[in-house]
Protein backbone atom coordinates (compact mmCIF):
# COMPACT_ATOMS: atom_id res chain seq x y z
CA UNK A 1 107.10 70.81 -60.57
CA UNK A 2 104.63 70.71 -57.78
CA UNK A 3 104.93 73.33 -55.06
CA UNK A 4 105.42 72.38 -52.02
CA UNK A 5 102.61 72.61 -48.81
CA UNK A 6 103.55 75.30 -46.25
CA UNK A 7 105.02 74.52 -43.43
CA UNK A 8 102.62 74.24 -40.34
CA UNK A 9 102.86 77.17 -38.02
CA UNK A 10 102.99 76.75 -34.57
CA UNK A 11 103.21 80.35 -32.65
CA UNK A 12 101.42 82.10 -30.27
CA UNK A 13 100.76 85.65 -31.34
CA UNK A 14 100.15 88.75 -29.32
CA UNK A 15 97.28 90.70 -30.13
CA UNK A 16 99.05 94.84 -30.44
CA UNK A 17 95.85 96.22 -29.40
CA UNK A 18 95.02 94.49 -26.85
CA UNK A 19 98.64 92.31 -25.84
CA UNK A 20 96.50 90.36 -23.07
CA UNK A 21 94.85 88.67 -25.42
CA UNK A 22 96.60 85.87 -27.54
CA UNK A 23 95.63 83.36 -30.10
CA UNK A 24 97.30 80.30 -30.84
CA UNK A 25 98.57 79.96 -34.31
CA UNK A 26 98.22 75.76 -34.77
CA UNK A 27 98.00 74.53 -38.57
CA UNK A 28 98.41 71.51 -37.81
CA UNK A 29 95.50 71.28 -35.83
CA UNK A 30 93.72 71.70 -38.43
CA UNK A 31 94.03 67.99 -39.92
CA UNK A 32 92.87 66.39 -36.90
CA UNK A 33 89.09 64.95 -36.77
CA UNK A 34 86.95 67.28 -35.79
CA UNK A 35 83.13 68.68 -36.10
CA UNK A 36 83.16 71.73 -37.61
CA UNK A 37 79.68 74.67 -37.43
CA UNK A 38 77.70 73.34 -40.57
CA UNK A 39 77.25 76.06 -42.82
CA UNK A 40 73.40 77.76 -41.75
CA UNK A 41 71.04 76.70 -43.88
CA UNK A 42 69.81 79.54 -46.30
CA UNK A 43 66.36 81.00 -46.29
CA UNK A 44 66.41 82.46 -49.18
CA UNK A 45 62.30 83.26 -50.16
CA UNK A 46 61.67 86.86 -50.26
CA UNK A 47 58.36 86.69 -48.41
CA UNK A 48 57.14 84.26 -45.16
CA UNK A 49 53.82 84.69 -44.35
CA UNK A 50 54.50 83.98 -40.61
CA UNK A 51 57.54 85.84 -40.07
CA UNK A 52 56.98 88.98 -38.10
CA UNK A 53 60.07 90.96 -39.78
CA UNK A 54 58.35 90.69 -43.23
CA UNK A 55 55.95 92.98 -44.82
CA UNK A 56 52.40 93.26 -43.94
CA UNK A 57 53.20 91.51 -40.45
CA UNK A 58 54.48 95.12 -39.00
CA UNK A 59 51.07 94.13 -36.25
CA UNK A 60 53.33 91.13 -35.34
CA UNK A 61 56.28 93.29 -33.71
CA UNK A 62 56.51 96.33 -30.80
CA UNK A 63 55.68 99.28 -32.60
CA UNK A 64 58.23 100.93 -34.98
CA UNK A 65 60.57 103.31 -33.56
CA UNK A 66 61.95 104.25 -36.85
CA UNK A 67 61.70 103.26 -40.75
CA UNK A 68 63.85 104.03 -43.76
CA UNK A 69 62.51 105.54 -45.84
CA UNK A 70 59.06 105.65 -44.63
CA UNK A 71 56.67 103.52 -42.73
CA UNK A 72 54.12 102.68 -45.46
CA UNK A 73 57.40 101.66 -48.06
CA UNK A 74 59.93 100.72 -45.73
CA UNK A 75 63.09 99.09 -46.32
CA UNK A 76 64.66 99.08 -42.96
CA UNK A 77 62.52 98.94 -39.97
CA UNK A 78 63.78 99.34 -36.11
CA UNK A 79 61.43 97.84 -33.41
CA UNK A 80 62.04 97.45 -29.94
CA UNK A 81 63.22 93.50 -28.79
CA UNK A 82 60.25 91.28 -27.28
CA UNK A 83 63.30 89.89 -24.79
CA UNK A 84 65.31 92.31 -24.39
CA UNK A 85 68.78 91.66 -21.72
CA UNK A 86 68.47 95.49 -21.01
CA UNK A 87 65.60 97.51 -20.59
CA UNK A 88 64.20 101.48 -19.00
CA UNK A 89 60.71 99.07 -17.46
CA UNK A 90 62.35 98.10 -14.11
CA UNK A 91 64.43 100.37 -12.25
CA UNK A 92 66.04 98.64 -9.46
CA UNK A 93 68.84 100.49 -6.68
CA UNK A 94 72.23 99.73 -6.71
CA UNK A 95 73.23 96.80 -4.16
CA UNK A 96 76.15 96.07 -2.25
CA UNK A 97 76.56 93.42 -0.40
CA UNK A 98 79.68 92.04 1.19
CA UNK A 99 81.64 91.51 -2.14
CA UNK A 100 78.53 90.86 -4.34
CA UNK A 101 77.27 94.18 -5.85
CA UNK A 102 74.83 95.59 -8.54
CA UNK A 103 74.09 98.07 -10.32
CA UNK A 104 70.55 98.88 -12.05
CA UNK A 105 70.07 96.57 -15.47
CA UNK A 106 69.13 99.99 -17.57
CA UNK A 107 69.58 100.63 -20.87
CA UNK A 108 67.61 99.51 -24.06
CA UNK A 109 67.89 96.78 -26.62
CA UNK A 110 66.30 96.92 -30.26
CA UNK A 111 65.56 95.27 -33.16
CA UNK A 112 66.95 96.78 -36.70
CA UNK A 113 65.56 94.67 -40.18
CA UNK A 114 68.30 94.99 -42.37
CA UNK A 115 65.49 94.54 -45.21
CA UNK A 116 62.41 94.08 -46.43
CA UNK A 117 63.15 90.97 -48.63
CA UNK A 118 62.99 87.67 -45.72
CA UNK A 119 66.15 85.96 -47.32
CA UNK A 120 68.59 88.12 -48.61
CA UNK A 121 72.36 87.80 -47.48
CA UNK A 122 74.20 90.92 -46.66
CA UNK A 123 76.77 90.63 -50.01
CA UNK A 124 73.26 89.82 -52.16
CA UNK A 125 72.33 93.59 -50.75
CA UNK A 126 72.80 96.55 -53.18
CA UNK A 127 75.66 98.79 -52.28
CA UNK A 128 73.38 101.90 -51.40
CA UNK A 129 71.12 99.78 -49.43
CA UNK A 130 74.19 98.90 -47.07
CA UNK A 131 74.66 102.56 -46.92
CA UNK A 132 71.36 103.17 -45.93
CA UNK A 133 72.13 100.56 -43.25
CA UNK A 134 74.97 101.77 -42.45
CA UNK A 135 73.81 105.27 -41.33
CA UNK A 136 70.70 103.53 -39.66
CA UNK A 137 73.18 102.25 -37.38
CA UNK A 138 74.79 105.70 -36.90
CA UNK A 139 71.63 107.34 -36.56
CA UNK A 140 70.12 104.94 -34.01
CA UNK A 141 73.51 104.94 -32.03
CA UNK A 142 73.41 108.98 -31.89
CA UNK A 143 69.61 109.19 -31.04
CA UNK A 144 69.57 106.62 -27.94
CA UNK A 145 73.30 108.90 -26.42
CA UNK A 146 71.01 111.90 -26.67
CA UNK A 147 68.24 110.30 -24.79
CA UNK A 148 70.10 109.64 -21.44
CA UNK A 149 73.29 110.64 -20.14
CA UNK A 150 73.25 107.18 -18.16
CA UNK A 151 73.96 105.59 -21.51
CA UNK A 152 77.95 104.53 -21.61
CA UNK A 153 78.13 102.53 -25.08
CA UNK A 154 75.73 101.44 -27.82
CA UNK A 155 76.53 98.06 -29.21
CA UNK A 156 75.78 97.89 -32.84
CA UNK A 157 75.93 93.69 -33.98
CA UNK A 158 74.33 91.02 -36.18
CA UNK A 159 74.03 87.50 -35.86
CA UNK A 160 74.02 85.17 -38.53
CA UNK A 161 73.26 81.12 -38.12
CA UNK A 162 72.51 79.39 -34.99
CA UNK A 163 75.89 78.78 -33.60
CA UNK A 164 76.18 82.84 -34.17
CA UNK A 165 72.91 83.48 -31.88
CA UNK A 166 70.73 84.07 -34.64
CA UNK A 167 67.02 82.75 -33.73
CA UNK A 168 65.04 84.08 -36.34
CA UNK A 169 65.95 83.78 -40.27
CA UNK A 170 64.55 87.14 -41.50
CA UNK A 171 68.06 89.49 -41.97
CA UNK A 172 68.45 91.73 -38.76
CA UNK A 173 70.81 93.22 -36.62
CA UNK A 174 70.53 94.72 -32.72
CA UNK A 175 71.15 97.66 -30.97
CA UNK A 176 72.02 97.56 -27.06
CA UNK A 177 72.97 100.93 -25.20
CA UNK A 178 73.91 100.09 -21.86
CA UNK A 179 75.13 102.13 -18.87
CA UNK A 180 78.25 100.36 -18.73
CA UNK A 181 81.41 100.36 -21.16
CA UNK A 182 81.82 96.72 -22.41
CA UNK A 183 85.35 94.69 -21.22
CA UNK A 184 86.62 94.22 -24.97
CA UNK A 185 85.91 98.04 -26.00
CA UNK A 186 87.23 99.02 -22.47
CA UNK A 187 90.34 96.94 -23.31
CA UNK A 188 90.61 98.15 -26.56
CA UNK A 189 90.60 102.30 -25.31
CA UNK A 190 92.77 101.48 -22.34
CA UNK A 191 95.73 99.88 -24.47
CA UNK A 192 95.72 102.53 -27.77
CA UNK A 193 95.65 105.20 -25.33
CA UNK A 194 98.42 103.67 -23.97
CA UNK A 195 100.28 103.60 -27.00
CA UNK A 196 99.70 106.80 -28.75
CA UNK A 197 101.21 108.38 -25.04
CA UNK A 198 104.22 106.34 -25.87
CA UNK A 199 104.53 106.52 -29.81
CA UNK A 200 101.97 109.66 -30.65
CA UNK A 201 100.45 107.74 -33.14
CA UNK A 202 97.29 106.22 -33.31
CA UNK A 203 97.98 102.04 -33.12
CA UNK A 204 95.58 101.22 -35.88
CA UNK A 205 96.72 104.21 -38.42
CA UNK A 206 100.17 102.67 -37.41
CA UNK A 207 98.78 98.79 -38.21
CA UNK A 208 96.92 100.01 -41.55
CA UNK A 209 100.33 101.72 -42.23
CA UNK A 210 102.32 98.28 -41.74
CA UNK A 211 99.61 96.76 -43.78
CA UNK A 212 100.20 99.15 -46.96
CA UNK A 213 104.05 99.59 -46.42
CA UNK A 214 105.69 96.87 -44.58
CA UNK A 215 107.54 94.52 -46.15
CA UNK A 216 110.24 92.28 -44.59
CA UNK A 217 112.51 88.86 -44.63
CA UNK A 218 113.25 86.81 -41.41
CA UNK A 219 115.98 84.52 -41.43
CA UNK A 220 116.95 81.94 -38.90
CA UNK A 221 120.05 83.18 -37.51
CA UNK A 222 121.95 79.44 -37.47
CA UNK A 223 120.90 77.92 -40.77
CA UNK A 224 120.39 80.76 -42.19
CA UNK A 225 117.08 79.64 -43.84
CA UNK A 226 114.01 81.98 -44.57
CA UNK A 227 111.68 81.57 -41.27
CA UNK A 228 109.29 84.10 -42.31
CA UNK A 229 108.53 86.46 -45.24
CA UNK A 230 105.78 89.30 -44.96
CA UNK A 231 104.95 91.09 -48.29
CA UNK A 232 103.21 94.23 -48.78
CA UNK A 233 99.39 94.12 -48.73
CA UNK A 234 99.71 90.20 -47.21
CA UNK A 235 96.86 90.67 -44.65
CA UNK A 236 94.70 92.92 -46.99
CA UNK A 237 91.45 91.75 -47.89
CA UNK A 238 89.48 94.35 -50.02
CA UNK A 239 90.39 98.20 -50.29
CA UNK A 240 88.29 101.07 -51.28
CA UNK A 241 88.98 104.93 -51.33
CA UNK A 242 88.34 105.63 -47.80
CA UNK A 243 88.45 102.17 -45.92
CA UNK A 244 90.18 98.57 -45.84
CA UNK A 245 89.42 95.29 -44.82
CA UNK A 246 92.73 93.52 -43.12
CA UNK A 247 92.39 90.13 -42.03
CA UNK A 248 94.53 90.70 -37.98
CA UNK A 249 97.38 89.26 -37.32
CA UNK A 250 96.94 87.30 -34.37
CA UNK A 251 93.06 86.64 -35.67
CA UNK A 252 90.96 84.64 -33.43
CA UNK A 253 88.91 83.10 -35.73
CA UNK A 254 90.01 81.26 -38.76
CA UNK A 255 88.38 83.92 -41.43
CA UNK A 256 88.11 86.92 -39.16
CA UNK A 257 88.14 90.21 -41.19
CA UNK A 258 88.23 93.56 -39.76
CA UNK A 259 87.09 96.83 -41.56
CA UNK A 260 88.42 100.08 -40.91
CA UNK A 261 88.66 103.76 -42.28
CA UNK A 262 91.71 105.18 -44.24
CA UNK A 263 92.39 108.08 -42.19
CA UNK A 264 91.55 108.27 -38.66
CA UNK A 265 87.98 108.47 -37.10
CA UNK A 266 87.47 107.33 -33.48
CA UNK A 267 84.08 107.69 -33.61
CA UNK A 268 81.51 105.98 -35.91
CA UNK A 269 79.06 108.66 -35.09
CA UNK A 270 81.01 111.08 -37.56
CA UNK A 271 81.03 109.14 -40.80
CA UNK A 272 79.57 111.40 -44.14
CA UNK A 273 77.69 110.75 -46.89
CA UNK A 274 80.51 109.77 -48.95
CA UNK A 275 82.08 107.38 -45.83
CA UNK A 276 78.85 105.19 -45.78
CA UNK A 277 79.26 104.67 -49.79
CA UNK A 278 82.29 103.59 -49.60
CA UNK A 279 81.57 101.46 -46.38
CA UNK A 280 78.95 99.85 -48.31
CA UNK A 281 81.38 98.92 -51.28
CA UNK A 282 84.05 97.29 -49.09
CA UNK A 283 81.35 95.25 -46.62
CA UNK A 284 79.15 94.16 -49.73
CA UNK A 285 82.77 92.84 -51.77
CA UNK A 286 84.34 91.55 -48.07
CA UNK A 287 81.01 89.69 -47.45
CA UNK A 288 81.09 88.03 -51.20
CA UNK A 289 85.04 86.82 -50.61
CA UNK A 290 83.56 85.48 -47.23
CA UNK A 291 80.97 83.54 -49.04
CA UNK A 292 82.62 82.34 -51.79
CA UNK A 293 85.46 80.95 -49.37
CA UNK A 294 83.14 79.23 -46.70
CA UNK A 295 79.78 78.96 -48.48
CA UNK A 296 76.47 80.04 -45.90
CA UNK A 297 79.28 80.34 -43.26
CA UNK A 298 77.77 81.28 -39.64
CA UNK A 299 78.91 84.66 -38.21
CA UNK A 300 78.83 88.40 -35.93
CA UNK A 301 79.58 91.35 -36.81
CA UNK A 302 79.82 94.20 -34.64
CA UNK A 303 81.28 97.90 -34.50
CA UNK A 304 83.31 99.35 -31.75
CA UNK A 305 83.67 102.84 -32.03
CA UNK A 306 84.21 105.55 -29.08
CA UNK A 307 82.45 104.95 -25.88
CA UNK A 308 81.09 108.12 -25.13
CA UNK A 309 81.55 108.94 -21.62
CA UNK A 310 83.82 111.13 -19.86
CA UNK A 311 86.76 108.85 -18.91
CA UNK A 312 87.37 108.94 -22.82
CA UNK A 313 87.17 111.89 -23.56
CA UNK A 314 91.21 112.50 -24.40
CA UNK A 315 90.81 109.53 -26.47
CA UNK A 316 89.69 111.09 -30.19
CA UNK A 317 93.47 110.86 -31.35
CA UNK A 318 94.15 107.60 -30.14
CA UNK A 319 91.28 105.42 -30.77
CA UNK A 320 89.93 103.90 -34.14
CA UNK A 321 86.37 102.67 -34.73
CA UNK A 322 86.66 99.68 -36.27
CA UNK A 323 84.20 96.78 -37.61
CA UNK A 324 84.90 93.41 -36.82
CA UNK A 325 83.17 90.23 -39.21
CA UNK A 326 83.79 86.59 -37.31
CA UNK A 327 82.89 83.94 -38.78
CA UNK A 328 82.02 81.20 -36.79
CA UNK A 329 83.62 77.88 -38.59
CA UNK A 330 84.55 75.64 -35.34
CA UNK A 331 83.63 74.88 -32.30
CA UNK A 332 85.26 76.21 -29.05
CA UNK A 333 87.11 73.70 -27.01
CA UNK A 334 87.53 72.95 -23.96
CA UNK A 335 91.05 74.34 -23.49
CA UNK A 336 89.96 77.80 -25.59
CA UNK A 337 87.19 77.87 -22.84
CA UNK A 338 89.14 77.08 -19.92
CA UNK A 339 92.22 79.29 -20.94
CA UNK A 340 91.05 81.84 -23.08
CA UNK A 341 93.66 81.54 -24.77
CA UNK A 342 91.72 80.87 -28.75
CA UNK A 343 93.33 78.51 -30.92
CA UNK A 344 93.47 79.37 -34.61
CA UNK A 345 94.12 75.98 -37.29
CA UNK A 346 94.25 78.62 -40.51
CA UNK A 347 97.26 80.75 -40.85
CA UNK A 348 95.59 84.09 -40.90
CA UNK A 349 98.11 84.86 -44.18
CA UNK A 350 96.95 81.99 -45.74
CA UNK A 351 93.45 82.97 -45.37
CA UNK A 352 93.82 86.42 -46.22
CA UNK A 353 95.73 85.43 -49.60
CA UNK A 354 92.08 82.90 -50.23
CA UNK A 355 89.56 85.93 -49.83
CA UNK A 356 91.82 88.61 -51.72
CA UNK A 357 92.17 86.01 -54.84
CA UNK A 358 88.15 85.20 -55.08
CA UNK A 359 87.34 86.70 -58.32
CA UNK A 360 84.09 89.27 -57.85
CA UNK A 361 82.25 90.08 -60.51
């Protein structure tokens, strides 16, 4: 007996950390004509004699700020970026006037090589090397608070693929510190501190918790037919000792996968020795599900973790650091733009259920 197709889903769904921001559930949409982001085209050599992120072209970039594990033999290399949006060159004063007002463009913005090798993708990366990445980041993030108290929030992010804002092949990532607290992380503090005054619980424990425990049947109360059924471990992606990958609820792209510790950490800045292993474990096998599903898909990924300034300071118990991994599979349209209201054509259970069944080696 053949099984029969899902029903489409048609529901707009609130995001619970940040209920201002919705995403429209259409599967339906999915069938009509359309011109999807072509997967990136892989670079895969290991060596390109004029890129200036491979070895022996270290005269090509800025001049290293740091190298892992050492200059001479390194494997991750952080340089400062040749056009940078924020920099400590030109101070300019604050400016009001009438309704229009500035504030000085400070901050910096660097370069990180993930690795030595031009071509590899992040799930092709040994699991200690993404460790070693991994507290690069935290390292980098920590060093550039300490070195002005101006500095609000350090953006850690990669882009991968055009359509992602990638303009150079070699495997990278960026670090921008800037003096102000972006919207989205702003958003994202304002509404769990919110909740844990009203609950005392920390919203993403409580939506891990749901992930691991919930389990529930939704019947429509005149037929009396099944309009929903959420299992146990539906939106679960990968799982290791100390963290989880959960594909959201209300995602906003079609294969968006967040990745978050066990127990709660608000910020990144505190993760151990043993965090970053296991870190590396569930990005490297999250990454391969990703790339067996979608093939060369674009994408970002970026970490929020605890701004650190003094308006968020009462936050440790109620905020979460959290990665997020969007991969970029379609192209915005006009009525995401003009609404902001994003429009999702893959049932985020559906897509969860494809990455969790890709068999890793």
């Amino acid at each position: 007996m053949t099984e029969s197709a899902p029903k489409p889903v048609r529901e707009i769904r609130i995001n619970p950390i940040v209920p201002s921001e919705s995403v429209l559930v259409a599967t339906a949409r999915g069938l009509r004509p359309k011109k999807a982001e072509a997967p990136a085209p892989r670079d895969t050599r290991a060596h390109v004699e004029t890129c200036p992120f491979c070895t022996g072209n270290e005269h090509m970039t800025p001049p290293v700020i740091a190298s892992y594990p050492a200059e001479n033999n390194w494997e991750i290399r952080i340089v400062e970026n040749l056009y940078p949006v924020l920099g400590d060159d030109i101070r300019n004063p604050n400016l009001t006037f009438g309704l229009q007002q500035t504030i000085d463009g400070y901050g910096r913005h660097e370069v990180m090589i993930d690795h030595n090798r031009h071509g590899i993708a992040i799930h092709e990366m040994s699991e200690p090397h993404l460790a070693l990445l991994f507290g690069a980041y935290r390292d980098r993030m920590q060093q550039l608070y300490r070195s002005n108290s101006r500095l609000r929030y350090v953006l850690v992010f990669k882009n991968f693929g055009p359509a992602a804002g990638a303009s150079i092949a070699h495997t990278h990532s960026q670090v921008i510190a800037t003096p102000v607290i972006p919207d989205n992380v702003q958003a994202e503090v304002t509404n769990s501190r919110a909740f844990w005054h009203k609950n005392h619980h920390c919203i993403f424990c409580s939506l891990i918790d749901e992930a691991l425990t919930f389990e529930a049947t939704i019947y429509d109360r005149e037929s009396g037919d099944i309009r929903r059924k959420i299992n146990v471990g539906q939106y679960v992606v990968e799982r290791g000792a100390k963290f989880i990958a959960i594909k959201p609820f209300a995602s906003r792209y079609e294969w968006e996968v967040h990745i978050l510790p066990l127990q709660h950490q608000s910020d990144f800045l505190r993760v151990s020795k043993d965090d970053l292993d296991d870190l590396a474990r569930v990005m490297r096998r999250t990454m391969a599900r990703l790339d067996a599903v979608l093939g060369g898909a674009q994408y970002n990924y970026f970490l929020h973790s605890l701004p650190h300034d003094i308006q968020c300071e009462d936050c440790e118990a109620s905020y979460h650091w959290h990665l997020e991994i969007t991969p970029r599979t379609s192209i915005p349209t006009g009525f995401e733009l003009g609404s902001g209201l994003f429009v999702n054509t893959v049932a985020p259970e559906t897509a969860a259920e494809k990455l969790r069944t890709v068999v890793l080696d």
